[in-house]
PDB file of N, CA and C in Angstrom:
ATOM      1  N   UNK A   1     102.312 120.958  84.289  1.00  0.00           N
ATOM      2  CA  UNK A   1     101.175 120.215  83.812  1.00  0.00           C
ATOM      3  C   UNK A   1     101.032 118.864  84.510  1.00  0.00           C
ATOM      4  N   UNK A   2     102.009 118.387  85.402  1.00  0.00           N
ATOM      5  CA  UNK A   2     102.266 117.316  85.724  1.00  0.00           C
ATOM      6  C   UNK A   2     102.004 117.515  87.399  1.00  0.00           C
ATOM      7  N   UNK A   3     101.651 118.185  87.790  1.00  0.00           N
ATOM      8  CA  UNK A   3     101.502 118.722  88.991  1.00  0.00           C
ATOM      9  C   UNK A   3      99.706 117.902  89.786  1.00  0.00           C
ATOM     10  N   UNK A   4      99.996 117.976  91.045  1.00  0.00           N
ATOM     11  CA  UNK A   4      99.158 117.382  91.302  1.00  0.00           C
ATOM     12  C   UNK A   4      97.432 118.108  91.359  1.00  0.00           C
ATOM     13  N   UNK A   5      97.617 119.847  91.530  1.00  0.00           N
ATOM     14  CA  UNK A   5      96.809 120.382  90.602  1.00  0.00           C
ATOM     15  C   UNK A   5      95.966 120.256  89.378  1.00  0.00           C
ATOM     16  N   UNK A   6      96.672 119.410  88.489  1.00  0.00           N
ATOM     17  CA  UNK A   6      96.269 119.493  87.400  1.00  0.00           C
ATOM     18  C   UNK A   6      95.852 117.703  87.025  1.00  0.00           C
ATOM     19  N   UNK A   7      95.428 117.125  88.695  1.00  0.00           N
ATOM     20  CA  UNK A   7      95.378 115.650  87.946  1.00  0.00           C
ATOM     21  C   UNK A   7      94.019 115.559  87.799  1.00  0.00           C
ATOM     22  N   UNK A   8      92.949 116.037  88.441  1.00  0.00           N
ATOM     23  CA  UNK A   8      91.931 116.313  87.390  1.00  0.00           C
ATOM     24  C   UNK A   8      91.551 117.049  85.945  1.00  0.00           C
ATOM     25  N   UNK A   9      92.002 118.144  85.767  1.00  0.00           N
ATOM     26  CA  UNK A   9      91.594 118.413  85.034  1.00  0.00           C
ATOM     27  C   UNK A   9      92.387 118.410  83.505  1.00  0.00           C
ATOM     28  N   UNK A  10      93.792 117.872  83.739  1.00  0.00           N
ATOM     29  CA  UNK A  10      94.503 117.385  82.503  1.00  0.00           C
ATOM     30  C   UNK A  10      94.970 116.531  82.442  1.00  0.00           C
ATOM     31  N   UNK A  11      95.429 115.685  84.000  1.00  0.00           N
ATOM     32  CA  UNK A  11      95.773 114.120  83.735  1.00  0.00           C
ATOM     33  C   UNK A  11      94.658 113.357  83.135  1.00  0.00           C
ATOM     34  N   UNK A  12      93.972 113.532  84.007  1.00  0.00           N
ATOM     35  CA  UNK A  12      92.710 112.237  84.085  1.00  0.00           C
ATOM     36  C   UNK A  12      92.051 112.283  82.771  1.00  0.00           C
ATOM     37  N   UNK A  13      91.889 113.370  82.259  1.00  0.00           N
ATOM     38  CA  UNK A  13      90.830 113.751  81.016  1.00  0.00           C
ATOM     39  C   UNK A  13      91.483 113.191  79.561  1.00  0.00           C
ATOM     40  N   UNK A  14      93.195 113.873  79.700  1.00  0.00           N
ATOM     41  CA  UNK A  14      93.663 113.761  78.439  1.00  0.00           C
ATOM     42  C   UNK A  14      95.353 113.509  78.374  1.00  0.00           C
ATOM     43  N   UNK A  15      96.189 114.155  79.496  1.00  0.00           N
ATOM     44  CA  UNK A  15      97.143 114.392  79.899  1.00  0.00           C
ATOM     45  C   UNK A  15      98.113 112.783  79.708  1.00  0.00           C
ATOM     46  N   UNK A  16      97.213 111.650  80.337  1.00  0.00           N
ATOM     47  CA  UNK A  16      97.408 110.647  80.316  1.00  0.00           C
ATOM     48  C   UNK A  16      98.026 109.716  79.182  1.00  0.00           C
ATOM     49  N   UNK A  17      97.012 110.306  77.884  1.00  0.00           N
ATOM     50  CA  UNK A  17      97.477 109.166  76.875  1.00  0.00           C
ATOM     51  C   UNK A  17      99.214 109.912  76.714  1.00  0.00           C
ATOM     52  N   UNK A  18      99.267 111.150  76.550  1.00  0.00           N
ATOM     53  CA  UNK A  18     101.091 111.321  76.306  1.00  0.00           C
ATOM     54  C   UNK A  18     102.013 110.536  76.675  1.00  0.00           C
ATOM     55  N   UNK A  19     101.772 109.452  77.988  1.00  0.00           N
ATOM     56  CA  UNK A  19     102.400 108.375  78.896  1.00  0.00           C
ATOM     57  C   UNK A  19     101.778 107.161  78.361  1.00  0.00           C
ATOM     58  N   UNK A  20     101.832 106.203  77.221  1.00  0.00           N
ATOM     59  CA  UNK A  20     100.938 105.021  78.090  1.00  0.00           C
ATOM     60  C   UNK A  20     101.447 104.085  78.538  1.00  0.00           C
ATOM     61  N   UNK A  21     103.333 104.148  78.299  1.00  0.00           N
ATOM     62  CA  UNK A  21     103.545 103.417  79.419  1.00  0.00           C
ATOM     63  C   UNK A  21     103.716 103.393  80.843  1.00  0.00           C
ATOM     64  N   UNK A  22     102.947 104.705  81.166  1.00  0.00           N
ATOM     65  CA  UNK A  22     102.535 104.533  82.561  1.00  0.00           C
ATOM     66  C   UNK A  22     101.593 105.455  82.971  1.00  0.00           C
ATOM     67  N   UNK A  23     101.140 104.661  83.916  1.00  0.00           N
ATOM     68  CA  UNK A  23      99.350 105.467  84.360  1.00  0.00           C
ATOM     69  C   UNK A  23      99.415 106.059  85.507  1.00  0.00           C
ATOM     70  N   UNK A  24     100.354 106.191  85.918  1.00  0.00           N
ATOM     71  CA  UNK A  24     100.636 106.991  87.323  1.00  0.00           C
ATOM     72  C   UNK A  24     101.098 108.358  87.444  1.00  0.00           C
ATOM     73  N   UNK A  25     100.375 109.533  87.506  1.00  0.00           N
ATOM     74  CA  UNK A  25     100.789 111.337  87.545  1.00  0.00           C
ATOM     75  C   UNK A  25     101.746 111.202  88.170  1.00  0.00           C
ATOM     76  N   UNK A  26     101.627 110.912  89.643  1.00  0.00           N
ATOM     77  CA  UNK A  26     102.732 111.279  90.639  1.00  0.00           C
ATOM     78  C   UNK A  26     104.011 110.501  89.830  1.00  0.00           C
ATOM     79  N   UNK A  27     104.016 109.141  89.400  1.00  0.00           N
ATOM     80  CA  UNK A  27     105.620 108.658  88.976  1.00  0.00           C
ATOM     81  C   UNK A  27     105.751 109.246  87.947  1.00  0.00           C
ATOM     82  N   UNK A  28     105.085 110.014  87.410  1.00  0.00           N
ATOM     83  CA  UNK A  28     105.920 110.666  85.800  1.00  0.00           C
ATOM     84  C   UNK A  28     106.368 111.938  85.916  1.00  0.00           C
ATOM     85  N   UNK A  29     105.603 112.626  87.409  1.00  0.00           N
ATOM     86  CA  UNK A  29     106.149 113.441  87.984  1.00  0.00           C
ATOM     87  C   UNK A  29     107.075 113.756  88.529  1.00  0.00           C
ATOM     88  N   UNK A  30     107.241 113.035  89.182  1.00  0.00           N
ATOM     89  CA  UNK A  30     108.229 112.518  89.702  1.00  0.00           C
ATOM     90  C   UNK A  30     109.696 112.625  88.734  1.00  0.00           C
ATOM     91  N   UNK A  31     109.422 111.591  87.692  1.00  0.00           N
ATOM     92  CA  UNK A  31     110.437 111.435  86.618  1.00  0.00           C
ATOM     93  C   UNK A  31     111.023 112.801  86.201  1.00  0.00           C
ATOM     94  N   UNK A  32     110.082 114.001  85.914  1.00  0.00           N
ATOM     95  CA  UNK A  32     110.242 114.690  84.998  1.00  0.00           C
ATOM     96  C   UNK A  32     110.760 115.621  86.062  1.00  0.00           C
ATOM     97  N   UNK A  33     110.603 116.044  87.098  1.00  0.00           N
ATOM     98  CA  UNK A  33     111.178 116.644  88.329  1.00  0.00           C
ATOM     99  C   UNK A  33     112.996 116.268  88.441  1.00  0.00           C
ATOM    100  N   UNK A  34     113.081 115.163  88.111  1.00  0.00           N
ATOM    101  CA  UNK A  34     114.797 114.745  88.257  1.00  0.00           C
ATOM    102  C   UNK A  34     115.313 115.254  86.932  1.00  0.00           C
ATOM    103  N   UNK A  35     114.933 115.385  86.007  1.00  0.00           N
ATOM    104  CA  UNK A  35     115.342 115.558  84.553  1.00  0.00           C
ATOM    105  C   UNK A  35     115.190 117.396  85.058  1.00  0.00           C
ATOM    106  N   UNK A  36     114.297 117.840  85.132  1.00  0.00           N
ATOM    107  CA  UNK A  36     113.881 119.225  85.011  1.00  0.00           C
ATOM    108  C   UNK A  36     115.075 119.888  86.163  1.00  0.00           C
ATOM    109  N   UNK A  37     115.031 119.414  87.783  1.00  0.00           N
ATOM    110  CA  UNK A  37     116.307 119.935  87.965  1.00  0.00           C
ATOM    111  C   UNK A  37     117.811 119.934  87.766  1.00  0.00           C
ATOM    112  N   UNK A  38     117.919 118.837  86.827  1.00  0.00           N
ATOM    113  CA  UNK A  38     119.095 118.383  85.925  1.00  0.00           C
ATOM    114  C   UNK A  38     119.344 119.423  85.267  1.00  0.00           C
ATOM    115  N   UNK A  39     118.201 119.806  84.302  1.00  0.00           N
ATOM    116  CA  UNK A  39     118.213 120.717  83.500  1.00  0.00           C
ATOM    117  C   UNK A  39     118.794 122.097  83.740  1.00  0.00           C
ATOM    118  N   UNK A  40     118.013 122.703  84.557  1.00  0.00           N
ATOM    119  CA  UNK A  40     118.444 124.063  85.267  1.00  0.00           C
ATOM    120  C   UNK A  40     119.746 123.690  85.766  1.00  0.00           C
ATOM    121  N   UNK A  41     120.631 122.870  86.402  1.00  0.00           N
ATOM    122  CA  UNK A  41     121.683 123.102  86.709  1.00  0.00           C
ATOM    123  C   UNK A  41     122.409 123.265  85.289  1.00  0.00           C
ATOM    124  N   UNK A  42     122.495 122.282  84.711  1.00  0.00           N
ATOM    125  CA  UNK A  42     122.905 122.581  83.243  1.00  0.00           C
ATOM    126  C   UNK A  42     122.822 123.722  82.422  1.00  0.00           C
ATOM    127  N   UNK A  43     121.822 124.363  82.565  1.00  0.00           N
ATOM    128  CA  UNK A  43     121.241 125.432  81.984  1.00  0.00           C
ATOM    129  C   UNK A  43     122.113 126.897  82.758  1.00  0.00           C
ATOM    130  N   UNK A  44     122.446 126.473  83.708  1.00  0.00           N
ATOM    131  CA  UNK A  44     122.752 127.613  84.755  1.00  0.00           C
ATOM    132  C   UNK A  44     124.609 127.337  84.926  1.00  0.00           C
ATOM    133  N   UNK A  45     125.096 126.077  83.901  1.00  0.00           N
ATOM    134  CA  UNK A  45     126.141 125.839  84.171  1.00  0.00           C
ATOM    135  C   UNK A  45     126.846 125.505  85.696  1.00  0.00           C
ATOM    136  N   UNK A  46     126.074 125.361  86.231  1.00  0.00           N
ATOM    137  CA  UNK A  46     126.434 124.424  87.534  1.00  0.00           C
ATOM    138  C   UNK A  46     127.123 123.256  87.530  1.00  0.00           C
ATOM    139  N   UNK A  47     127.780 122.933  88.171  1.00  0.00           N
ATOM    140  CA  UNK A  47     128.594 121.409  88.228  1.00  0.00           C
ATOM    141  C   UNK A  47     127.444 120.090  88.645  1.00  0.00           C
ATOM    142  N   UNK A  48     127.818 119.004  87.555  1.00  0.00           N
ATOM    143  CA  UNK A  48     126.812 118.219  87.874  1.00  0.00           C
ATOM    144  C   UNK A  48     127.554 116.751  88.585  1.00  0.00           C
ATOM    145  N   UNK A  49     128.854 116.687  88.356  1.00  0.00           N
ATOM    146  CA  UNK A  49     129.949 115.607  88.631  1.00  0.00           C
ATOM    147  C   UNK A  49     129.661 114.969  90.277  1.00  0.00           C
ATOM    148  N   UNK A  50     128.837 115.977  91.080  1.00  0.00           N
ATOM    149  CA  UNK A  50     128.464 115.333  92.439  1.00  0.00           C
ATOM    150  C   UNK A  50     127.013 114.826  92.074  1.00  0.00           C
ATOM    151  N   UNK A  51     126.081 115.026  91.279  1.00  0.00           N
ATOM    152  CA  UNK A  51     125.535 114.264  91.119  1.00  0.00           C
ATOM    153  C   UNK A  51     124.962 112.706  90.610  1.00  0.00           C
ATOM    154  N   UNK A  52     124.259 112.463  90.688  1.00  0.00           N
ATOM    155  CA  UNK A  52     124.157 110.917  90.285  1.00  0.00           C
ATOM    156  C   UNK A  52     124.084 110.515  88.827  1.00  0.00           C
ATOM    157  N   UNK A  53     124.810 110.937  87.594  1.00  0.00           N
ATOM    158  CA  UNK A  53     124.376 110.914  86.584  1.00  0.00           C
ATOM    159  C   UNK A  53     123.584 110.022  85.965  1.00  0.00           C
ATOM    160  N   UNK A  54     124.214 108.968  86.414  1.00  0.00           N
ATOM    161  CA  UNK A  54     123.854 107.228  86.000  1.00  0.00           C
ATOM    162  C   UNK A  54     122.667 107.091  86.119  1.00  0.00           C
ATOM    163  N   UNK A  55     121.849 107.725  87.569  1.00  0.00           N
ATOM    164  CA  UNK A  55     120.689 107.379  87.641  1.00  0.00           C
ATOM    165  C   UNK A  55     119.503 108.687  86.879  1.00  0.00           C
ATOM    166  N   UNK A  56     119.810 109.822  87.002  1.00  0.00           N
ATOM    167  CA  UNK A  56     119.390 111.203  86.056  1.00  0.00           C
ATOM    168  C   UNK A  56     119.466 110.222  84.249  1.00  0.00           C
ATOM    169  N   UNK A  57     120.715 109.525  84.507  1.00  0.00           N
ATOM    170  CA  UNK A  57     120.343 108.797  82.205  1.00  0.00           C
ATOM    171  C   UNK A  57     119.480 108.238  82.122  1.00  0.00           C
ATOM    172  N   UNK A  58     119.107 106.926  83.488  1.00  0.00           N
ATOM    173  CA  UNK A  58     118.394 105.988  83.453  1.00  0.00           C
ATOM    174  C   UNK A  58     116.969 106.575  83.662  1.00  0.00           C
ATOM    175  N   UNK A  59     116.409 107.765  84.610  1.00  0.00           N
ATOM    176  CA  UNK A  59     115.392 108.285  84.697  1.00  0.00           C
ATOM    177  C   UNK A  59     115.096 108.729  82.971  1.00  0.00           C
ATOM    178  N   UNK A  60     116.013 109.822  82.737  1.00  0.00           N
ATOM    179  CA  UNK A  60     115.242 109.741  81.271  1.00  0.00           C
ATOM    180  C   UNK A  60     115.045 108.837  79.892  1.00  0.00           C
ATOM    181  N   UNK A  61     115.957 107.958  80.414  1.00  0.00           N
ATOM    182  CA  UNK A  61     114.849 106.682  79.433  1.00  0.00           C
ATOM    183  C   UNK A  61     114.388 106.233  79.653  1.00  0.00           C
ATOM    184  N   UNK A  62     113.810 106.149  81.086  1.00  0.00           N
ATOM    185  CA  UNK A  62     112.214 105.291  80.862  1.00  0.00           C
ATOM    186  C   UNK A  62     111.010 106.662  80.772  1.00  0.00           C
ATOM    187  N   UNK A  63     111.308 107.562  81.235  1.00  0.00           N
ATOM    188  CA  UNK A  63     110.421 108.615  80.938  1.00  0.00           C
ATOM    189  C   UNK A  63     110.140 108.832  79.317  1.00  0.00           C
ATOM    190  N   UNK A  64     111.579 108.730  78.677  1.00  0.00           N
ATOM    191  CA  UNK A  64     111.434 108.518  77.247  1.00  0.00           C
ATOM    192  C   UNK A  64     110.519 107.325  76.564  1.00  0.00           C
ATOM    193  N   UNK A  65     110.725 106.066  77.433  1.00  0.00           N
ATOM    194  CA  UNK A  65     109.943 105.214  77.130  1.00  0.00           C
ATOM    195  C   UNK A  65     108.710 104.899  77.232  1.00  0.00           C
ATOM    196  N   UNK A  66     108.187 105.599  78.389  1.00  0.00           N
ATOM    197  CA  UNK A  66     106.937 105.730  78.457  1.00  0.00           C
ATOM    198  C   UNK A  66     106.095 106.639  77.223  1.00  0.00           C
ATOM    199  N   UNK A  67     106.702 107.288  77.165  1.00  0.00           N
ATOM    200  CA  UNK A  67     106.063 107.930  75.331  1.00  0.00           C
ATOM    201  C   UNK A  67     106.456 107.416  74.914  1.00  0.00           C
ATOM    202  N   UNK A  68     107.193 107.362  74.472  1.00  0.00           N
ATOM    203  CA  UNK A  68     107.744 106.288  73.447  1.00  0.00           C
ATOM    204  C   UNK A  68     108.788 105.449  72.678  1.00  0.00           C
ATOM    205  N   UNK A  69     108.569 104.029  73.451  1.00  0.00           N
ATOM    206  CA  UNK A  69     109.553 102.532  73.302  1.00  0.00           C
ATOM    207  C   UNK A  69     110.566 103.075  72.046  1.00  0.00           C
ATOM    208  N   UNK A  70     110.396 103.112  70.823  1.00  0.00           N
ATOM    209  CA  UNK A  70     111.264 104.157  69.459  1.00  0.00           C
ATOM    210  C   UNK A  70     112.253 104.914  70.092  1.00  0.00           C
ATOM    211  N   UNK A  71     111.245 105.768  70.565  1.00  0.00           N
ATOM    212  CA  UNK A  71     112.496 106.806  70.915  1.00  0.00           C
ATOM    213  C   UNK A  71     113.607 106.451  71.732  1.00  0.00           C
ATOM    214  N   UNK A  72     113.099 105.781  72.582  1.00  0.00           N
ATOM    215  CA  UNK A  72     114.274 105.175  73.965  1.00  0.00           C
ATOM    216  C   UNK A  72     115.349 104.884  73.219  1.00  0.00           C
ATOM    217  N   UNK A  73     114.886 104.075  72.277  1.00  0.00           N
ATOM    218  CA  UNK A  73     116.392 102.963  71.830  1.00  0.00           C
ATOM    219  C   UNK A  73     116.720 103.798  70.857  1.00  0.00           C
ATOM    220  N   UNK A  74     116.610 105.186  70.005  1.00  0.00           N
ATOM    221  CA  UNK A  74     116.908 106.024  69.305  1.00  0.00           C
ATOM    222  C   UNK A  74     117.969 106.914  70.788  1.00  0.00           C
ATOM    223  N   UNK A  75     117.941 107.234  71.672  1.00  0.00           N
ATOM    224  CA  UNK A  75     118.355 107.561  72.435  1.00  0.00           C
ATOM    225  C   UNK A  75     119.440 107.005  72.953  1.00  0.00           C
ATOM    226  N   UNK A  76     119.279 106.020  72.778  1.00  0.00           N
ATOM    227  CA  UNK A  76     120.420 105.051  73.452  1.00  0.00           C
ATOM    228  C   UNK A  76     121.283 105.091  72.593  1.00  0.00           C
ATOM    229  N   UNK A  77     121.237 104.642  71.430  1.00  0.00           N
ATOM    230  CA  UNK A  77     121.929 104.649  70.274  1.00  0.00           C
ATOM    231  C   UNK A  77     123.206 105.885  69.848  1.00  0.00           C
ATOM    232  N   UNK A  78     122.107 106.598  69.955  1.00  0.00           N
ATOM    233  CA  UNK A  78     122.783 108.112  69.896  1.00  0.00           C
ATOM    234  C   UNK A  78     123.548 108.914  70.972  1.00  0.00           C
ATOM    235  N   UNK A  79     123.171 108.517  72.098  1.00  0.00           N
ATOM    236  CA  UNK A  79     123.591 109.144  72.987  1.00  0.00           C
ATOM    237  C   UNK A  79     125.092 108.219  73.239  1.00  0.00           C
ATOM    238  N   UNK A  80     126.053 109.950  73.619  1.00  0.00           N
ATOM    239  CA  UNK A  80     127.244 109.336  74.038  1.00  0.00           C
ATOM    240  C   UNK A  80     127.574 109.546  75.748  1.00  0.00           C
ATOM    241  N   UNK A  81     126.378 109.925  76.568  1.00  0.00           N
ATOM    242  CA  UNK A  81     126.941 109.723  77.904  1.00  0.00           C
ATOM    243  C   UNK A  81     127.533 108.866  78.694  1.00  0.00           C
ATOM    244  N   UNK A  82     127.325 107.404  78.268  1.00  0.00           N
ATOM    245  CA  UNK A  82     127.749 106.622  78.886  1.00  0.00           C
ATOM    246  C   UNK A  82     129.012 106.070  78.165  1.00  0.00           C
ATOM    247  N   UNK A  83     129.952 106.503  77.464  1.00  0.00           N
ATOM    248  CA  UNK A  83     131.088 106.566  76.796  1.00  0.00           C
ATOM    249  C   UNK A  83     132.114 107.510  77.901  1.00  0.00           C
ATOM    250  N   UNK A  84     131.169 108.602  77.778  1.00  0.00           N
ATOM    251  CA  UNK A  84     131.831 109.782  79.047  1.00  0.00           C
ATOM    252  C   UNK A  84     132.091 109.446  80.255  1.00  0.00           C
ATOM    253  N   UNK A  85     130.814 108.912  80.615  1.00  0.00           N
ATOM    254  CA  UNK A  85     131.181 108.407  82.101  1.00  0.00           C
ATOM    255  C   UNK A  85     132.219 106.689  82.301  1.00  0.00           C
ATOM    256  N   UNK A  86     132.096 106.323  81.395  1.00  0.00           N
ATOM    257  CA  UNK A  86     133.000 105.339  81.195  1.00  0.00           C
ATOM    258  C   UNK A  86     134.639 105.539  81.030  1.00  0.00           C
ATOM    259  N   UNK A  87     134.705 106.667  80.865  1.00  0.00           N
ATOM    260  CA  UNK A  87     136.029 107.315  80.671  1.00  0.00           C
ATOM    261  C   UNK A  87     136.668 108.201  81.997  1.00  0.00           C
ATOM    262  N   UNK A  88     135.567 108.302  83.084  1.00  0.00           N
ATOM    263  CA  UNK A  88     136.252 109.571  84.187  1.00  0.00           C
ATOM    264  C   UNK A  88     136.769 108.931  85.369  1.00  0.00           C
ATOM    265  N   UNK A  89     137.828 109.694  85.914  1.00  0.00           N
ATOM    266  CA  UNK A  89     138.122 108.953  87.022  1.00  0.00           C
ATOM    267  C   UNK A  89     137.617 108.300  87.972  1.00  0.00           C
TER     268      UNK A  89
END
């Protein structure tokens, strides 16, 4: 939905307000592209330890934040990744 296909006819129209902290398709695209192949490795049980985690946490809270500021810091709160990574060799 986030695709550049679809920036007429669901960004521009309506797609948009889901983000309002940010007005840009391509950067939320963007965002959701690093999270989404995060995902599938996860999903597929792949090793993620060569990847960049730090920056994959930080992508999804501002993506979180861009919907919505609440949730971010509900996220933060809750989340124990950075306990984990604070702990590995």
């Amino acid at each position: 939905m986030l695709a550049k296909q679809y920036d007429r006819t669901l960004w521009r129209t309506t797609l948009y307000q889901a983000f309002p902290g940010q007005r840009s398709r391509r950067i939320v695209y963007d965002a959701a592209t690093v999270l989404h192949l995060c995902r599938n490795r996860l999903a597929h049980q792949e090793a993620i330890f060569n990847r960049p985690v730090d920056d994959i946490r930080f992508v999804a809270l501002v993506l979180a934040d861009w919907i919505c500021p609440t949730s971010r810091v509900w996220i933060e709160r809750h989340c124990e990744i950075e306990a984990v990574l604070d702990e590995r060799p």
